[in-house]
Protein backbone atom coordinates (compact mmCIF):
# COMPACT_ATOMS: atom_id res chain seq x y z
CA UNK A 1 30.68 -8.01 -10.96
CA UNK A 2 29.91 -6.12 -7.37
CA UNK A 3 27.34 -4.54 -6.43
CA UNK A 4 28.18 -0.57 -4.65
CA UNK A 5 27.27 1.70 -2.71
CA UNK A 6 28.42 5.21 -3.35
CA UNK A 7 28.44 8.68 -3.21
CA UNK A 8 29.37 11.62 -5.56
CA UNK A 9 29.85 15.54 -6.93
CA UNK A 10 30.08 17.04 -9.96
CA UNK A 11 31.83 19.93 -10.88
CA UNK A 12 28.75 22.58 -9.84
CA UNK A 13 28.78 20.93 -5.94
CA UNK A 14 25.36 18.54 -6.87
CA UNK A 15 25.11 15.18 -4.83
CA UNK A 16 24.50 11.61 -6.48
CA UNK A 17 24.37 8.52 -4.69
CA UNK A 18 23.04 4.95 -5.31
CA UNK A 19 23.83 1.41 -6.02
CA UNK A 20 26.45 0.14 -9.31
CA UNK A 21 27.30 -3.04 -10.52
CA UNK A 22 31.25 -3.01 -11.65
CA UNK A 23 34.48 -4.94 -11.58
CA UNK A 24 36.24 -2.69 -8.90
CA UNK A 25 36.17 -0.05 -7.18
CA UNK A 26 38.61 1.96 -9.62
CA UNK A 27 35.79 0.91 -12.68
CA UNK A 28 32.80 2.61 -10.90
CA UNK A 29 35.08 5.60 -10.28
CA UNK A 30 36.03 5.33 -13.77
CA UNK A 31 32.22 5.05 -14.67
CA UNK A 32 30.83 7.95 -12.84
CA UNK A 33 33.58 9.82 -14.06
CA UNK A 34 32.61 9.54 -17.50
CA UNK A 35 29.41 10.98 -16.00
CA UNK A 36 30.94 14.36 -14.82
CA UNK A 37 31.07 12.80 -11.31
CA UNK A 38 33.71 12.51 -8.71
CA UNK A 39 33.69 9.43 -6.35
CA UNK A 40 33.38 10.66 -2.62
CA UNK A 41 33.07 7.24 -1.04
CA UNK A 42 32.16 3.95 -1.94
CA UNK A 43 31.04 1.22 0.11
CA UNK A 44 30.41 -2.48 -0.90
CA UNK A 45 27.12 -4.44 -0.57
CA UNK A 46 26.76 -7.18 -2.06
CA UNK A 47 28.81 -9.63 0.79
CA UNK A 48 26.96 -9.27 3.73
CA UNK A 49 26.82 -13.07 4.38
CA UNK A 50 23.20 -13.24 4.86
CA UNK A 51 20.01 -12.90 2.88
CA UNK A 52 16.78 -10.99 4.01
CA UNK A 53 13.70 -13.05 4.11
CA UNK A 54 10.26 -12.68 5.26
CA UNK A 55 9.75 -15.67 7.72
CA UNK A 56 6.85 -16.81 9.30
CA UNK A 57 6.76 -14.46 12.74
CA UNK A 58 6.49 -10.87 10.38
CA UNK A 59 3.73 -12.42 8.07
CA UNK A 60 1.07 -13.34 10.81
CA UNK A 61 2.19 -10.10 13.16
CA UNK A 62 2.70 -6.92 11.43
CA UNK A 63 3.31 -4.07 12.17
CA UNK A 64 1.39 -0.82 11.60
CA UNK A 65 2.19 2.32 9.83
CA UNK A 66 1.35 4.39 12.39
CA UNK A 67 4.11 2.42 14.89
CA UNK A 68 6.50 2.78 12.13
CA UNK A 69 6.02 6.55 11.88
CA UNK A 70 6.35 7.11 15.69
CA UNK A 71 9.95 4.68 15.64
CA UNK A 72 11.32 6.98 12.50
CA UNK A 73 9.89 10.09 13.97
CA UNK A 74 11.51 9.82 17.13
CA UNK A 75 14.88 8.14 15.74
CA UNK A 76 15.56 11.21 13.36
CA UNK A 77 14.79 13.51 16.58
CA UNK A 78 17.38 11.57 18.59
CA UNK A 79 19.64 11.42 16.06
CA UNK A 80 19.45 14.93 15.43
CA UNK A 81 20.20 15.58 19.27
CA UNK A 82 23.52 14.16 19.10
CA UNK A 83 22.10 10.31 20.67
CA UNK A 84 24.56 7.94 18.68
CA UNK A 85 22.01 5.38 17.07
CA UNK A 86 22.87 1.88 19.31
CA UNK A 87 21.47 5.00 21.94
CA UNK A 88 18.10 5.85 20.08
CA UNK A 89 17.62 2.59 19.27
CA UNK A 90 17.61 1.19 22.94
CA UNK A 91 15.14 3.81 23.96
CA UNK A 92 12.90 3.31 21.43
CA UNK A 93 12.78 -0.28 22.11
CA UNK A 94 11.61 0.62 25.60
CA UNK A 95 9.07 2.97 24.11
CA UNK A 96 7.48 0.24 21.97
CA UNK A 97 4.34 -1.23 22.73
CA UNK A 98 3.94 -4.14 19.85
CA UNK A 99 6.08 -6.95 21.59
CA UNK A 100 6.87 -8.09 17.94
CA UNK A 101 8.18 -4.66 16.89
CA UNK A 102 9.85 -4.22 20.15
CA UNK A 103 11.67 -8.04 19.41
CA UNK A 104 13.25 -6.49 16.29
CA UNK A 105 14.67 -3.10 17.30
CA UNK A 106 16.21 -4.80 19.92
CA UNK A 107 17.68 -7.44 17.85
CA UNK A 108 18.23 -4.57 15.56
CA UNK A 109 20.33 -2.36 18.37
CA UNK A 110 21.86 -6.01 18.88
CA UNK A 111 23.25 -5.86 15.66
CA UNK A 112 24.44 -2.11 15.84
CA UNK A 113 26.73 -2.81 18.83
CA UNK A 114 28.11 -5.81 17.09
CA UNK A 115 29.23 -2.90 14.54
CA UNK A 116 27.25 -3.65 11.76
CA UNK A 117 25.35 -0.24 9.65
CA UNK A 118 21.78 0.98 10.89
CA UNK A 119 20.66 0.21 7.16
CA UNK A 120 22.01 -3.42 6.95
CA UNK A 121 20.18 -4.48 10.36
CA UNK A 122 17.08 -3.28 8.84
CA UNK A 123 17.40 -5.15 5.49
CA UNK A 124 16.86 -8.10 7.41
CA UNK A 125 13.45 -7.48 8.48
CA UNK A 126 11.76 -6.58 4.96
CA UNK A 127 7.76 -6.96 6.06
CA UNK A 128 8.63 -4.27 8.20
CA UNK A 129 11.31 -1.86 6.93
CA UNK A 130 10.84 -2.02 2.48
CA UNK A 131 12.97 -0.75 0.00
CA UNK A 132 13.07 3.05 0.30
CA UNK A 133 13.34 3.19 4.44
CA UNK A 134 16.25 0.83 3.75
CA UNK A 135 17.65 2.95 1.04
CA UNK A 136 16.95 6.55 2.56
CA UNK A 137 18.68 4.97 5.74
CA UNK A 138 21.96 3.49 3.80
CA UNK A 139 22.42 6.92 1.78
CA UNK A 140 21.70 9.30 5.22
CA UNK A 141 24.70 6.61 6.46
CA UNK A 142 27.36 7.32 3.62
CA UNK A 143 26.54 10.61 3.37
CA UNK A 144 26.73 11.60 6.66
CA UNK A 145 23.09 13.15 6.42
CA UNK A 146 21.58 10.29 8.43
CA UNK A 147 19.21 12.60 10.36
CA UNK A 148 17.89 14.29 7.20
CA UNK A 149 17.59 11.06 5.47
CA UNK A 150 15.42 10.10 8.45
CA UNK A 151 13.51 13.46 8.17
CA UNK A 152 12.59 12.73 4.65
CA UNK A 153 11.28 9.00 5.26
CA UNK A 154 9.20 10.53 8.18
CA UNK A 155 7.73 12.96 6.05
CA UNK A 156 6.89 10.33 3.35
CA UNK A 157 5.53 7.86 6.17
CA UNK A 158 2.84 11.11 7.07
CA UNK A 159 1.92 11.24 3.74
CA UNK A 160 1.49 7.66 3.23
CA UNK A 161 -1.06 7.63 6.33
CA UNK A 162 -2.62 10.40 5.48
CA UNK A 163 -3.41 8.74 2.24
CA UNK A 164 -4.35 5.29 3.48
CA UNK A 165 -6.56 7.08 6.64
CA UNK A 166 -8.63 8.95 3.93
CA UNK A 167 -9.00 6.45 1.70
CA UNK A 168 -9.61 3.88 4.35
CA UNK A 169 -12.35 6.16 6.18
CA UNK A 170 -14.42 6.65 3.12
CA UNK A 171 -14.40 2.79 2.60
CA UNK A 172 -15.05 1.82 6.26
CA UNK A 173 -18.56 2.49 6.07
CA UNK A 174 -20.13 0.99 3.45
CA UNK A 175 -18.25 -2.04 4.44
CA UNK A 176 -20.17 -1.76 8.16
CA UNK A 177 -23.28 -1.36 7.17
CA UNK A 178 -22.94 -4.10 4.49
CA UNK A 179 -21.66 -6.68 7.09
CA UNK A 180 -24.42 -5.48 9.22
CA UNK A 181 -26.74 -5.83 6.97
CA UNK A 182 -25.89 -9.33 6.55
CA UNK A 183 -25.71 -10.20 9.64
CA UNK A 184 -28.76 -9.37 10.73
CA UNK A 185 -30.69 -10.84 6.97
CA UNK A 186 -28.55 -14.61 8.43
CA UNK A 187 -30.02 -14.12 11.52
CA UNK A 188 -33.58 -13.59 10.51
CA UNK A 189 -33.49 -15.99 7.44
CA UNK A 190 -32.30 -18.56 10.44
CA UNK A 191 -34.43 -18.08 13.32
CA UNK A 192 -36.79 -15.46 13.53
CA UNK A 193 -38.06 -16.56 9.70
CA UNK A 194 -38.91 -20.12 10.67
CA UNK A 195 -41.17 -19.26 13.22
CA UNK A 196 -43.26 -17.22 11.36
CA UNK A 197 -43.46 -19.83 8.47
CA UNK A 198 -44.96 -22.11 10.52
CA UNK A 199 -48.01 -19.73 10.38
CA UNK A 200 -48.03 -20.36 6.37
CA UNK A 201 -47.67 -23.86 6.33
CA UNK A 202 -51.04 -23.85 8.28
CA UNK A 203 -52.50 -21.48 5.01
CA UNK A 204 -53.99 -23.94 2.25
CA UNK A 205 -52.60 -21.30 -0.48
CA UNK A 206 -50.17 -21.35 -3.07
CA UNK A 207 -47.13 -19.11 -1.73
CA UNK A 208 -45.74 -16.49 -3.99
CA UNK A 209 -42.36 -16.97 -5.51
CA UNK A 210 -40.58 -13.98 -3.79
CA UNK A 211 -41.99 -16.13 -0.64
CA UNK A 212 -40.75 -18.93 -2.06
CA UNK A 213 -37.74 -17.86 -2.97
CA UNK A 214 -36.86 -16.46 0.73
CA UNK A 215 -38.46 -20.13 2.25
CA UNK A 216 -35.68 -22.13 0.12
CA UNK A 217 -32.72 -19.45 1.08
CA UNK A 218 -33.71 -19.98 5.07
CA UNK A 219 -34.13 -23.93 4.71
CA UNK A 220 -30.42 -24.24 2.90
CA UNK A 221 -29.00 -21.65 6.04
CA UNK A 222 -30.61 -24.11 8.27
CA UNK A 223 -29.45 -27.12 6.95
CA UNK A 224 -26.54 -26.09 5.52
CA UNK A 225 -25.24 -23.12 7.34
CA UNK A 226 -22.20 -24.75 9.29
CA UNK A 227 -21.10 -25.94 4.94
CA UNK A 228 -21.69 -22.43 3.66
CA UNK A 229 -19.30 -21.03 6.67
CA UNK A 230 -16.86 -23.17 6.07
CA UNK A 231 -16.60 -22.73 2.14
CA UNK A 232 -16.83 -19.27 2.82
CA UNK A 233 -13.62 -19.02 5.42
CA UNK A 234 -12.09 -21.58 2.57
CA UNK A 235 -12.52 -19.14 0.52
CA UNK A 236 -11.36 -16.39 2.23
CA UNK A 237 -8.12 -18.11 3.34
CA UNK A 238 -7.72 -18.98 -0.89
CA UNK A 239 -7.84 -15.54 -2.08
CA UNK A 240 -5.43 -14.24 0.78
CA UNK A 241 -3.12 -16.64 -0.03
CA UNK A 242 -4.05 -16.06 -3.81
CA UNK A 243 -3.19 -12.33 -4.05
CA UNK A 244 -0.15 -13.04 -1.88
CA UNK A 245 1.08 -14.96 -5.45
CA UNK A 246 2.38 -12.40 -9.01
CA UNK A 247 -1.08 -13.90 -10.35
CA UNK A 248 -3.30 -12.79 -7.95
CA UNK A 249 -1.84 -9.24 -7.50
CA UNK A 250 -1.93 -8.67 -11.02
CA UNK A 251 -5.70 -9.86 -10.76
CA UNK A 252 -6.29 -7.96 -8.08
CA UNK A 253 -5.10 -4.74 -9.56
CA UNK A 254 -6.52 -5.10 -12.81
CA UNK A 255 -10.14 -5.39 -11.29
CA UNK A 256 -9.22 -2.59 -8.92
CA UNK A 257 -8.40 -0.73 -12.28
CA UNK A 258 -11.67 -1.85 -13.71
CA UNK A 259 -14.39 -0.81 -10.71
CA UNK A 260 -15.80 2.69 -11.68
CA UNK A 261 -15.16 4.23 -8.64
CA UNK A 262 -12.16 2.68 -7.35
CA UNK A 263 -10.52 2.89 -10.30
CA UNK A 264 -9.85 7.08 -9.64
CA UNK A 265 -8.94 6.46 -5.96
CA UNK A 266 -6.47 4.09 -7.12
CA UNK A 267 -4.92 5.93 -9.90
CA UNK A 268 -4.13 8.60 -7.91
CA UNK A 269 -3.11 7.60 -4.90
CA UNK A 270 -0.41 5.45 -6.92
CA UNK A 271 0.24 8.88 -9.04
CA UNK A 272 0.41 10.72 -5.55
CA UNK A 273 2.71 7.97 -3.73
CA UNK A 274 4.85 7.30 -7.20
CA UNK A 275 5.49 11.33 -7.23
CA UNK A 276 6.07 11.69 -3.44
CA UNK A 277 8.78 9.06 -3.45
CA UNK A 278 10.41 9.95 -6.94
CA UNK A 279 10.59 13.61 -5.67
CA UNK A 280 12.44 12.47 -1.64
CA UNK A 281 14.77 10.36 -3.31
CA UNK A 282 15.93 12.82 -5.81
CA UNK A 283 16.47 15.90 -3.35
CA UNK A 284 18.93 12.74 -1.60
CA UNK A 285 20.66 12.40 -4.23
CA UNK A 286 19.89 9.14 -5.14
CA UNK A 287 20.10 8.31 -9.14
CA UNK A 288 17.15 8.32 -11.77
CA UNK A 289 17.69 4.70 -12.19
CA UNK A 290 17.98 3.91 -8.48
CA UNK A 291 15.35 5.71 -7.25
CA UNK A 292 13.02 4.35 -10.06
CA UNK A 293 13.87 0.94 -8.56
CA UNK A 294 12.98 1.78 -5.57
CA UNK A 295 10.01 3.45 -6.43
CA UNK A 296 8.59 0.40 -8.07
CA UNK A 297 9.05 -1.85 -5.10
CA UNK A 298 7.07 -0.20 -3.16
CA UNK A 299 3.78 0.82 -5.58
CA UNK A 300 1.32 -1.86 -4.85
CA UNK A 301 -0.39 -2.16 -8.24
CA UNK A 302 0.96 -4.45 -10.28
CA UNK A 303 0.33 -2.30 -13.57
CA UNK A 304 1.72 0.73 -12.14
CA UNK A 305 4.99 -1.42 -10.90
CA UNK A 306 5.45 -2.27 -14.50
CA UNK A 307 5.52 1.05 -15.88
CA UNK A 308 7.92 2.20 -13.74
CA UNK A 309 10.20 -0.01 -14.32
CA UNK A 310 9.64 -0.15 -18.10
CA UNK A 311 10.51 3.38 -17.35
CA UNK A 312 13.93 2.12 -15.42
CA UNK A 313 15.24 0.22 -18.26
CA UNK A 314 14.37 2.56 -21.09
CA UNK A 315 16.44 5.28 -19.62
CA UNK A 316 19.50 3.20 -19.45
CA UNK A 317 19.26 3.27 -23.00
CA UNK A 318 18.44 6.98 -23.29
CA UNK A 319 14.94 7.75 -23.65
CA UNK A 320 13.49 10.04 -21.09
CA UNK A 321 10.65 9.05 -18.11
CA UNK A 322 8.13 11.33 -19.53
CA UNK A 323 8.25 9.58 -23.58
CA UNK A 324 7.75 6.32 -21.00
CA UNK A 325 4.92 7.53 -19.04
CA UNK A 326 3.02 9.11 -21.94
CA UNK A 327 2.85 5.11 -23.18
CA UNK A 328 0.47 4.72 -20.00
CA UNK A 329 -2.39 6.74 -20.64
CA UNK A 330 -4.94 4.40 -18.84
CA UNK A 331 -3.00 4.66 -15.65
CA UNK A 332 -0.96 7.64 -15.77
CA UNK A 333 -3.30 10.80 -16.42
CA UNK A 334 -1.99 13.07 -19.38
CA UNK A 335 -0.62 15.87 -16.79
CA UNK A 336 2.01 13.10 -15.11
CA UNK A 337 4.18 12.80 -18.11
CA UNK A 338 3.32 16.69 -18.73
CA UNK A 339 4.98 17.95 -15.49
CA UNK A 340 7.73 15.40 -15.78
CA UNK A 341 8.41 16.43 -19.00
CA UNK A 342 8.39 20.29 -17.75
CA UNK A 343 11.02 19.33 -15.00
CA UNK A 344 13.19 17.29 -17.25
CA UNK A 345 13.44 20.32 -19.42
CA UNK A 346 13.74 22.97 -17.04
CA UNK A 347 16.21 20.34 -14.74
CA UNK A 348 13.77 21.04 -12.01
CA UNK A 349 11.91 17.51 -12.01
CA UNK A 350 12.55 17.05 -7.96
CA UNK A 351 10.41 20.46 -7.38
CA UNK A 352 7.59 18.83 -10.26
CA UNK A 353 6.81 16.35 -8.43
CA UNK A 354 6.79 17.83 -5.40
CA UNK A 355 3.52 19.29 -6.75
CA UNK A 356 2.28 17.09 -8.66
CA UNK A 357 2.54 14.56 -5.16
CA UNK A 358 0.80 17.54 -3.87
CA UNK A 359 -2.57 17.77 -6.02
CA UNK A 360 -2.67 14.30 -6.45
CA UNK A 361 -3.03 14.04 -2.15
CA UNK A 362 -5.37 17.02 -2.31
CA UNK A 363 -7.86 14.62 -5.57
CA UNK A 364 -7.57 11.90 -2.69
CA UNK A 365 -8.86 14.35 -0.40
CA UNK A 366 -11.62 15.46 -2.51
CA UNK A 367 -12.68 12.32 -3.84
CA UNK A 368 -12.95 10.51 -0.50
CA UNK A 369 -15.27 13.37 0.73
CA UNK A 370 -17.69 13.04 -1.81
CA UNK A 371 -17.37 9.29 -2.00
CA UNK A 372 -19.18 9.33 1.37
CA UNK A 373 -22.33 11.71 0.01
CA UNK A 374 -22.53 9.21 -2.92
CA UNK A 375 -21.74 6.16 -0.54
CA UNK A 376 -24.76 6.93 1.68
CA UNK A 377 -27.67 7.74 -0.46
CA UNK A 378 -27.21 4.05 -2.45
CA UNK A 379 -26.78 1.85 0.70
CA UNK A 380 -30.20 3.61 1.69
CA UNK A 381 -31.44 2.84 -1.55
CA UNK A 382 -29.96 -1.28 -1.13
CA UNK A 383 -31.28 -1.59 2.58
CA UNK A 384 -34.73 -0.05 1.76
CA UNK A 385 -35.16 -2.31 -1.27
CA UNK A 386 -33.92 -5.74 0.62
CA UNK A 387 -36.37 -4.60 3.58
CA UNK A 388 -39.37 -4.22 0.72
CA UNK A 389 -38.65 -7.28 -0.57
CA UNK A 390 -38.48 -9.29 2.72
CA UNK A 391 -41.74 -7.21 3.46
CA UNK A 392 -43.76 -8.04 0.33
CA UNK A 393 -42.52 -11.88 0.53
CA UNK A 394 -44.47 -11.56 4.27
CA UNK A 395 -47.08 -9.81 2.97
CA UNK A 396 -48.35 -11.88 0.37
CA UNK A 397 -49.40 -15.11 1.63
CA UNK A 398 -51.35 -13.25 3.99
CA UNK A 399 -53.37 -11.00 1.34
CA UNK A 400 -54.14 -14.17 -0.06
CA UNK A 401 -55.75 -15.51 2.46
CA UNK A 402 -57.96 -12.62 3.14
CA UNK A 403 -59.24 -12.54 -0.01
CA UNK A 404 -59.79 -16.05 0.12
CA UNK A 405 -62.40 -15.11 2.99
């Protein structure tokens, strides 16, 4: 068995394209025929001679989503101008500020002059170009619609941003003020506290516990601050390398899908980027099965990953996405599987979840604006009542002693 790339009509003029396992050429023909589909090119994959890894260089230096967005921007422009791609893909190297980035596209332009496809460059450089820019790229390149493939990836790359910016900007905040926060409690527990303790230790009164309490926390930061870092950056480096593993992501998303509030941004900005991926590669013509595939590589949740490709395989045997998506109530809200349902029915499912991509980006929006009026009001309420505690633990020892006089 190969695996194929290919391209197709039926009788009414509608475009499918994706990948096939079969014999021969003349079997996937024969396939797709029994489909209502006629074979307008087919292309074979599988024998490249090489195999896309992630190596060391693209884990440590990445590259942003934002620099990806202004290469496929401007490559779909140039492209559309009638620059052959070896062309755009010079220029853009120039362009290119990250030294890494600009590294690969000219290893990638490299490649292009040697003769090899646009799409197959790319696949060898999967930290930075995933599944569906890959995909989108190799269809736009068999079907001769490179440009608009490009236009659609671009348009899914804004999305994506604008997603991760809001979400991102309602989180950055909280997460200052908390590292703030504990910055400056290390720093007082450290130095400024000692000082003042020596004041107490010259009191011939019992301390209360809350003083205590705060006198054992500053003597283990003094004499054991340099072991607390280090277990600390230990620990960070462990979970990174942790949630890197299929345990740790699955951990990771399940206590993402258990924290109150998180738990609403998360379901629908996987609803949001699930239905704003389904719907681009369907209007390319890409198959159900295909696109699913490709849809699932690139959700982040683990749980969410698992439905759709539960989803996948149960429509090779016949049942339909919505029955499949209905069986994930906890992470697919009852109007998912309603509007896919709607489209499978109507045979308008590309143009359902266009808008159901759409409200789920506009609950994002929503959500992350009044995270930040509920975000505020309870850090307040944490920073006022760690100041009144560190207060009253001051406080007390000297009240004692006045009353002692």
């Amino acid at each position: 068995m190969s695996k194929y790339l290919y391209t197709a009509k039926n009788m009414e003029g509608k475009p499918r394209s994706g990948e096939m396992d079969a014999k021969n050429e003349r079997d996937l023909a024969l396939q797709l025929r029994g489909d209502g589909y006629v074979v307008t090119s087919i292309e074979r994959i599988d024998d490249m001679g090489y195999k896309a890894q992630i190596n060391f260089l693209d884990r440590i230096q990445g590259v942003s989503l934002k620099e990806k967005l202004f290469f496929t921007r401007n490559l779909s422009v140039m492209i559309s101008s009638g620059l052959t791609i070896a062309r755009a893909l010079d220029n853009l190297s120039v362009q290119t500020k990250n030294k890494h980035f600009k590294a690969v596209l000219e290893n990638v332009y490299k490649d292009v002059q040697k003769g090899l496809s646009l799409s197959d460059s790319l696949t060898k450089y999967p930290a930075i170009f995933n599944d569906l820019f890959v995909n989108m790229i190799r269809v736009g390149e068999v079907g001769g619609t490179l440009d608009e493939s490009l236009n659609i990836v671009t348009i899914q790359m804004e999305k994506e941003h604008e997603l991760s910016s809001k979400v991102r900007g309602a989180l950055i905040y909280p997460a200052v003020i908390v590292t703030a926060m504990i910055i400056v409690g290390v720093i007082m527990l450290t130095y400024i506290l000692p000082q003042i303790l020596g004041v107490f230790g010259d009191m011939k009164v019992e301390l209360p516990v809350t003083t205590r309490f705060i006198i054992k926390i500053s003597d283990i930061l003094q004499t054991q601050g340099f072991l607390i870092a280090i277990v600390f950056l230990g620990g960070g480096i462990f979970l990174k390398a942790f949630s890197s593993t299929d345990m740790g992501k699955k951990i990771a998303s399940l206590t993402l899908l258990k924290m109150p509030i998180l738990k609403h941004i998360v379901i629908k900005v996987n609803c949001a980027r699930f239905a704003r991926i389904y719907s681009s590669l369907l209007h390319s013509g890409v198959s159900v099965v295909d696109s699913l595939n490709i849809v699932a590589n690139t959700l982040t949740n683990t749980f969410f990953k698992e439905a759709v490709l539960e989803g996948r395989n149960k429509i090779q045997r016949g049942v339909e996405l919505s029955t499949v998506i209905a069986e994930y109530p906890d992470i697919f809200p009852v109007i998912v599987a309603q509007m896919i349902r709607v489209g499978e029915e109507t045979g308008k499912t590309e143009d359902m979840m266009v808008k159901l991509a759409e409200f789920y980006e506009e609950e994002v929006n929503q959500i992350t604006k009044n995270l930040s009026s509920i975000i505020e009001p309870v850090l307040m309420l944490v920073i006022g009542s760690a100041v009144g505690f560190f207060a009253v633990a001051m406080l007390q020892p000297m009240y004692s002693v006045l009353e002692n006089i």
